[in-house]
N, C-alpha and C. Protein backbone atom coordinates (compact mmCIF):
# COMPACT_ATOMS: atom_id res chain seq x y z
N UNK A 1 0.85 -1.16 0.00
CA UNK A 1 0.00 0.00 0.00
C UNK A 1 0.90 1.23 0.00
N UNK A 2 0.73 2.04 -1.03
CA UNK A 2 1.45 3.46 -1.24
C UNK A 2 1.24 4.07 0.38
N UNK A 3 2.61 4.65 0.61
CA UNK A 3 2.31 6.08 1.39
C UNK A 3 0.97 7.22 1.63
N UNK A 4 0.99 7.54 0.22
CA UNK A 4 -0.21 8.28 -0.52
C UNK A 4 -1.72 8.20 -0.35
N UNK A 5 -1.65 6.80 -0.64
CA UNK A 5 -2.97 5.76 -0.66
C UNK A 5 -3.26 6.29 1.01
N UNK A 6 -2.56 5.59 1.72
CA UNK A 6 -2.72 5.13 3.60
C UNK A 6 -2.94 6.27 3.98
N UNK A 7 -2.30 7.62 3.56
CA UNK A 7 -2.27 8.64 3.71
C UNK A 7 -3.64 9.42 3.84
N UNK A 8 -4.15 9.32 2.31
CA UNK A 8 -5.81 9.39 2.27
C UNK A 8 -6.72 8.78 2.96
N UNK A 9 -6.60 7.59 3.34
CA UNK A 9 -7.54 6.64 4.10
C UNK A 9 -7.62 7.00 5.50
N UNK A 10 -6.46 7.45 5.61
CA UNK A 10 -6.42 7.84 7.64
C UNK A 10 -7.17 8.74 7.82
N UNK A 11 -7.10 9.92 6.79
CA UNK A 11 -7.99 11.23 6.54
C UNK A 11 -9.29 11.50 6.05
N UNK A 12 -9.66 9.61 5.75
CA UNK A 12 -11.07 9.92 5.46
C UNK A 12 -11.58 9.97 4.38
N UNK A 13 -10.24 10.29 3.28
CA UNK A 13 -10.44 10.87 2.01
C UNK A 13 -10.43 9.78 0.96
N UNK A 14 -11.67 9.10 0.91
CA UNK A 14 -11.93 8.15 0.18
C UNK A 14 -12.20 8.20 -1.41
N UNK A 15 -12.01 9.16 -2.09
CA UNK A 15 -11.89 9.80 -3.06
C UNK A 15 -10.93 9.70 -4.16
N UNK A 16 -10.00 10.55 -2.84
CA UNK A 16 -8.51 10.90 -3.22
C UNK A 16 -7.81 9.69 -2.81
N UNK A 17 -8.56 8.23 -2.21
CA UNK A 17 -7.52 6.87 -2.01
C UNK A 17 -7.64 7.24 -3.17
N UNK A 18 -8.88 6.36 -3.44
CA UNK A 18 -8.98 5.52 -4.87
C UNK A 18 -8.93 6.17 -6.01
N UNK A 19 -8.52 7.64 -6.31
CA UNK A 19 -7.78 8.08 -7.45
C UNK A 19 -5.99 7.35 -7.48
N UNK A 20 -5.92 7.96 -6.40
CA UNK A 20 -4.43 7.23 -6.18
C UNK A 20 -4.48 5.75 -6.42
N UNK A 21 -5.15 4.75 -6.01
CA UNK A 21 -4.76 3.45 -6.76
C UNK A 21 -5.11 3.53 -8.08
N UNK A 22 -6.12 3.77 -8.50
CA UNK A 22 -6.23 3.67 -9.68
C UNK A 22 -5.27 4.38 -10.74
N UNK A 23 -4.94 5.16 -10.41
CA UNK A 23 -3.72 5.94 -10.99
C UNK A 23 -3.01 4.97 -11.22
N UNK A 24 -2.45 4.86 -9.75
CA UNK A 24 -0.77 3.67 -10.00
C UNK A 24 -1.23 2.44 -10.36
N UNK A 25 -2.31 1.94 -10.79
CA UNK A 25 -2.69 0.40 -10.93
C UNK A 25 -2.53 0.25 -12.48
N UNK A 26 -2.65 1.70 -13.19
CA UNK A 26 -3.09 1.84 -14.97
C UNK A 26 -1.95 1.35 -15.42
N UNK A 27 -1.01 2.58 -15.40
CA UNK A 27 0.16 2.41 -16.18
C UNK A 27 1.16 2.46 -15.37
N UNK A 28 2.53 1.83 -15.83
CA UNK A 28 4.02 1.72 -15.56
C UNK A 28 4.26 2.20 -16.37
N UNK A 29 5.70 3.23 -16.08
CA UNK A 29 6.55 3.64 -16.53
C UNK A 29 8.16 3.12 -16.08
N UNK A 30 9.05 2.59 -16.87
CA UNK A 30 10.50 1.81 -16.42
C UNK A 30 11.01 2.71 -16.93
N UNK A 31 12.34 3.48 -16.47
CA UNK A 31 13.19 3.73 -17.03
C UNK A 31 14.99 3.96 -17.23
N UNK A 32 15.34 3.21 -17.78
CA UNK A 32 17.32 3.31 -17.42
C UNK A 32 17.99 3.84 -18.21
N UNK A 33 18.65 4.57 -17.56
CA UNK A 33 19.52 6.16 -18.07
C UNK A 33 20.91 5.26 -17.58
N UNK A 34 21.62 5.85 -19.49
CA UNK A 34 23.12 5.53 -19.17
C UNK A 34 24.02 6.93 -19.75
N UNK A 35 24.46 7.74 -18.60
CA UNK A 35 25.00 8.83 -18.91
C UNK A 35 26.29 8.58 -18.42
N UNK A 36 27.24 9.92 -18.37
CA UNK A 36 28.35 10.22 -18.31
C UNK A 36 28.12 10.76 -16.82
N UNK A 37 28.67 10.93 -15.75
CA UNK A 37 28.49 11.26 -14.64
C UNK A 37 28.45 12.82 -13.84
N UNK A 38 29.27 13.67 -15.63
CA UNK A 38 29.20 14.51 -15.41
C UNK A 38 28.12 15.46 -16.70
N UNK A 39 27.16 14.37 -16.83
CA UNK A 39 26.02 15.18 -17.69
C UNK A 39 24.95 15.35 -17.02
N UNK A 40 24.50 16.65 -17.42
CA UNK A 40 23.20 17.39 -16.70
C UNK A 40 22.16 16.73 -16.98
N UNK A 41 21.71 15.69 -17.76
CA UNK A 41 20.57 15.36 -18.16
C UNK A 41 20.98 14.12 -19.28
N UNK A 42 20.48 13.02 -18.94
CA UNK A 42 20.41 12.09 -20.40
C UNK A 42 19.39 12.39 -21.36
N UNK A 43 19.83 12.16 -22.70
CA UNK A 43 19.11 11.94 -23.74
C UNK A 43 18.48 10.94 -24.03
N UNK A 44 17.33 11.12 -24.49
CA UNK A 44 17.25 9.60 -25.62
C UNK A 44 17.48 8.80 -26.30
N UNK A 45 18.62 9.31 -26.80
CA UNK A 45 19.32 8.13 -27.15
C UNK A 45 20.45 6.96 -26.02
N UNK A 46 20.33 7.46 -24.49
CA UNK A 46 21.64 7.30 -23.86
C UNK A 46 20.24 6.47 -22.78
N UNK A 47 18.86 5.83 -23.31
CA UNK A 47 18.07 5.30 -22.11
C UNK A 47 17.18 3.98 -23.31
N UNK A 48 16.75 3.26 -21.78
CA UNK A 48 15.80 1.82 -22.51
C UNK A 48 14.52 2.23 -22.09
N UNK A 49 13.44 2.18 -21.99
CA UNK A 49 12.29 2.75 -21.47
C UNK A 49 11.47 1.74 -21.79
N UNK A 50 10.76 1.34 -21.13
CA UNK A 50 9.58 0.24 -21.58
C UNK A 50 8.05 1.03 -20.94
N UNK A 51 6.98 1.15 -21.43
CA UNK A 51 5.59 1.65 -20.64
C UNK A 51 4.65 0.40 -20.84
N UNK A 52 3.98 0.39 -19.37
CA UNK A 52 3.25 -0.96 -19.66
C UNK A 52 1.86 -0.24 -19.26
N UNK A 53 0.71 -0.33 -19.95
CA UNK A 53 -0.44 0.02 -20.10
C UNK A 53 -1.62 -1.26 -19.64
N UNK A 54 -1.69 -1.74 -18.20
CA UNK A 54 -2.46 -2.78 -18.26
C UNK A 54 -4.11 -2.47 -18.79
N UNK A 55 -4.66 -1.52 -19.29
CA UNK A 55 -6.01 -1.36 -19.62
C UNK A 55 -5.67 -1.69 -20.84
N UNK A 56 -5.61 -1.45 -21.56
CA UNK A 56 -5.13 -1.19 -23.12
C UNK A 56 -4.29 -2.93 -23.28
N UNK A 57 -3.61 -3.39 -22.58
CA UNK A 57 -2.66 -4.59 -23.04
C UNK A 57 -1.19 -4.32 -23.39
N UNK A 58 -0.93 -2.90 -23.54
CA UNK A 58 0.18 -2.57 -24.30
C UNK A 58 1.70 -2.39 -23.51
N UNK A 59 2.50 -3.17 -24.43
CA UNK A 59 3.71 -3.09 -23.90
C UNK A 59 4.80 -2.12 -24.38
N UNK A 60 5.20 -0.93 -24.52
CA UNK A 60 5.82 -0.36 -25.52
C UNK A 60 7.51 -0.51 -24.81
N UNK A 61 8.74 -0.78 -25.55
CA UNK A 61 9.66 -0.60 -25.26
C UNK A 61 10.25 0.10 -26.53
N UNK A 62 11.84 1.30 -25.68
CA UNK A 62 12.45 2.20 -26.78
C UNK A 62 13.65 1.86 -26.04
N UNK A 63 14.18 1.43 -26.91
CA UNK A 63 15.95 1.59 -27.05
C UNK A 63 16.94 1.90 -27.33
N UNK A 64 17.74 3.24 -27.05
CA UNK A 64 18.21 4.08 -27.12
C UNK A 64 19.01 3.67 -28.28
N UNK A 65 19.48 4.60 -29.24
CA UNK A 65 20.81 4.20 -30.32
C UNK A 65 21.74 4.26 -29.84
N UNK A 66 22.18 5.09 -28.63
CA UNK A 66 23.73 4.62 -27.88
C UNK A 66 23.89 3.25 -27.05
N UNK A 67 22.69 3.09 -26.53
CA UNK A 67 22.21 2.14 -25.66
C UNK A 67 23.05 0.40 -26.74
N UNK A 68 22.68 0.29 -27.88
CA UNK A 68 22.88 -0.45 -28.71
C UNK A 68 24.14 -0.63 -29.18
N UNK A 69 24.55 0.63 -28.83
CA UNK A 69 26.53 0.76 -29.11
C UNK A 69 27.54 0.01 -28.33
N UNK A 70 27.06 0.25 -27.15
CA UNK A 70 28.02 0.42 -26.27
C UNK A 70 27.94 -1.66 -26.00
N UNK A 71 29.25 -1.70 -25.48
CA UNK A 71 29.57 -3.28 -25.27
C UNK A 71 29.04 -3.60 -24.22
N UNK A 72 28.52 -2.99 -23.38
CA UNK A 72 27.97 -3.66 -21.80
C UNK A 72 26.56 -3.54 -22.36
N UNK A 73 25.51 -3.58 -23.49
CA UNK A 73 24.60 -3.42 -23.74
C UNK A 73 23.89 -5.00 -22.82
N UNK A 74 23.96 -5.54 -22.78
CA UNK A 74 23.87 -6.48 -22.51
C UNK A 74 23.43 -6.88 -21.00
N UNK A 75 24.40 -6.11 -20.10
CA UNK A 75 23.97 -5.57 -18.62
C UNK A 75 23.37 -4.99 -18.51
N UNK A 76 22.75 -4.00 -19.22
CA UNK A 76 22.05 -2.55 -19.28
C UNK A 76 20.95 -3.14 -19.16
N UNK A 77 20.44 -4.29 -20.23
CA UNK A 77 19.66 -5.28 -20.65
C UNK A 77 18.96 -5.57 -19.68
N UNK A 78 19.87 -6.48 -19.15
CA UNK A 78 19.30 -7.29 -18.31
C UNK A 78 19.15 -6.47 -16.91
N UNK A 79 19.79 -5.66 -16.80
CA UNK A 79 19.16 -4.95 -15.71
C UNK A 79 17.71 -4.29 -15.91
N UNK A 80 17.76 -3.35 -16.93
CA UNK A 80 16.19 -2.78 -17.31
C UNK A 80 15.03 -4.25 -17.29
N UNK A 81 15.33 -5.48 -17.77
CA UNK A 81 14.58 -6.28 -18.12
C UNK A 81 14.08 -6.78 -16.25
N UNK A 82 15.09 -6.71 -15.37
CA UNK A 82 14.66 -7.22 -13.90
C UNK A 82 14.09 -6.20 -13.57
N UNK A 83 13.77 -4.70 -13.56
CA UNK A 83 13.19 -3.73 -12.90
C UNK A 83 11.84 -3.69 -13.90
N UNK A 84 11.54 -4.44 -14.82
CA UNK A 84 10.45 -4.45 -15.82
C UNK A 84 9.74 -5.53 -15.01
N UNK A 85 10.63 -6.60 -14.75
CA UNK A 85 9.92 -8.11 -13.80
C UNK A 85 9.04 -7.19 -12.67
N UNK A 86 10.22 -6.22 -12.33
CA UNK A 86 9.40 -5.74 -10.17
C UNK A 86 8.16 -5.49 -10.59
N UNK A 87 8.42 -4.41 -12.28
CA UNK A 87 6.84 -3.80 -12.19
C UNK A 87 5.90 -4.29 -12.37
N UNK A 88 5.81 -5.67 -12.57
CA UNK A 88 4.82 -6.89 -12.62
C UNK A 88 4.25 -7.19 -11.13
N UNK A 89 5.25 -7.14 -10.16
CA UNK A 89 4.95 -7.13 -8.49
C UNK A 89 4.47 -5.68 -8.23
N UNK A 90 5.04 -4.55 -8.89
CA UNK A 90 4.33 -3.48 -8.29
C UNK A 90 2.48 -3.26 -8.82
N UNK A 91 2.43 -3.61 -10.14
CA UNK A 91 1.02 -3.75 -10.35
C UNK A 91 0.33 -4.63 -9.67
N UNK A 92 0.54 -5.84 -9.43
CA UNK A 92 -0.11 -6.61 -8.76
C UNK A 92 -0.58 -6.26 -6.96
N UNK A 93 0.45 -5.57 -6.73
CA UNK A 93 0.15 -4.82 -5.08
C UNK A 93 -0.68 -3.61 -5.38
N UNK A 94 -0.26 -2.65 -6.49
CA UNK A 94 -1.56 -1.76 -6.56
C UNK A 94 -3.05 -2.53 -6.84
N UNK A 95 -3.07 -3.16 -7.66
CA UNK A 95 -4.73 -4.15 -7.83
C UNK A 95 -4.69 -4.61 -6.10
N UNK A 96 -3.97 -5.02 -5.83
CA UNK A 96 -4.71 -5.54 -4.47
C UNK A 96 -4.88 -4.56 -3.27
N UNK A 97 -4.32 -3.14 -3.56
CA UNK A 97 -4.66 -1.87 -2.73
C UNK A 97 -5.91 -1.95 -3.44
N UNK A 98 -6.39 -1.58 -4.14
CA UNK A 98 -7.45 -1.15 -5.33
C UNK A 98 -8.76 -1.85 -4.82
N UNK A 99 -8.65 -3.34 -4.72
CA UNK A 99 -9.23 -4.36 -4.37
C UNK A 99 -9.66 -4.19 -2.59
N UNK A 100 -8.84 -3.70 -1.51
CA UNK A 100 -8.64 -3.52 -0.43
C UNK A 100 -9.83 -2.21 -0.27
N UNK A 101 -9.36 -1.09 -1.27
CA UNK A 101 -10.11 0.24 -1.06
C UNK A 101 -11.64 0.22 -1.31
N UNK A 102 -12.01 -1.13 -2.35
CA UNK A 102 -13.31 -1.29 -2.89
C UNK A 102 -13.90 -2.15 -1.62
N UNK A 103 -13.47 -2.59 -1.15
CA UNK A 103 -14.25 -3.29 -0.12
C UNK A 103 -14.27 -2.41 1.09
N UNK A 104 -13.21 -1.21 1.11
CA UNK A 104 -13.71 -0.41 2.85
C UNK A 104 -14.79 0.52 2.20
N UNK A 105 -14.68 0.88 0.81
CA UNK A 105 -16.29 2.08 0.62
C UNK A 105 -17.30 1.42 0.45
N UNK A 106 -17.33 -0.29 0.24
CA UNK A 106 -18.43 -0.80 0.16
C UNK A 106 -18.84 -1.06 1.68
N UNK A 107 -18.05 -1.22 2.76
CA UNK A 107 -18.77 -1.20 3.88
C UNK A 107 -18.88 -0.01 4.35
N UNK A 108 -18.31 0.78 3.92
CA UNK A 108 -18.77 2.46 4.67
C UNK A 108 -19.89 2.48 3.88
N UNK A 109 -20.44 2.36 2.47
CA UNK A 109 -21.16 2.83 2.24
C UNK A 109 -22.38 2.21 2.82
N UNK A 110 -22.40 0.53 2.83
CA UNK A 110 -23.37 -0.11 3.40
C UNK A 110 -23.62 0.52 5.17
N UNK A 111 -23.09 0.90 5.96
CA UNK A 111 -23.24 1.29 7.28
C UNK A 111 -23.94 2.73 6.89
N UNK A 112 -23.36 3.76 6.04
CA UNK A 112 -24.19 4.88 5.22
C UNK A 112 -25.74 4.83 4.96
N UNK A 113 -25.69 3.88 4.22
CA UNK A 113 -27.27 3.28 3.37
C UNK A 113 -27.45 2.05 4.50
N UNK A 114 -27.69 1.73 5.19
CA UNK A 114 -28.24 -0.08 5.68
C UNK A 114 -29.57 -0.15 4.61
């Protein structure tokens, strides 16, 4: 359960939970930046990015043209590819916040309405 989420719920603000799960439950965003240590900002070409859209089905991944150059591409890889795995565990804990929040407004609401 987000910070955010628990945050709202303590306060009552049953609203503003369940914008917040539903928010974080939609889409993932991954992203790995391979810069120089002394650059202000990576480019696009210097990152792997994958967005995962569970409403839609969609998986989009972009792979940088330096990203493809360089000889450790391969680590880069497989690192972006294990923080792509978490976000499979992080969606699955937002659905089950999501799942958690639908059942406390269905009993607030039922004690509301009997």
């Amino acid at each position: 359960m987000s910070e955010e989420f628990a945050t709202h719920l303590q306060q009552g603000k049953l609203s503003e939970a369940l914008t917040v799960a539903l928010t974080n439950s939609i889409e993932l965003e991954i992203t790995s930046w391979i810069a120089a240590p002394d650059a202000p900002e990576p480019t696009l070409g210097d990152c792997l990015h994958t967005k995962i859209n569970i409403i839609d089905g969609e998986i989009d991944n972009q792979i940088g043209s330096r990203c493809l150059d360089q000889g450790s591409y391969q680590k880069i890889n497989d690192f972006h590819q294990e923080q792509v795995q978490y976000s499979s565990q992080m969606i699955q804990q937002n659905l089950e916040t999501l799942q958690q929040l639908l059942v406390i407004m269905a009993g607030t609401y039922n004690q509301v309405n009997p």
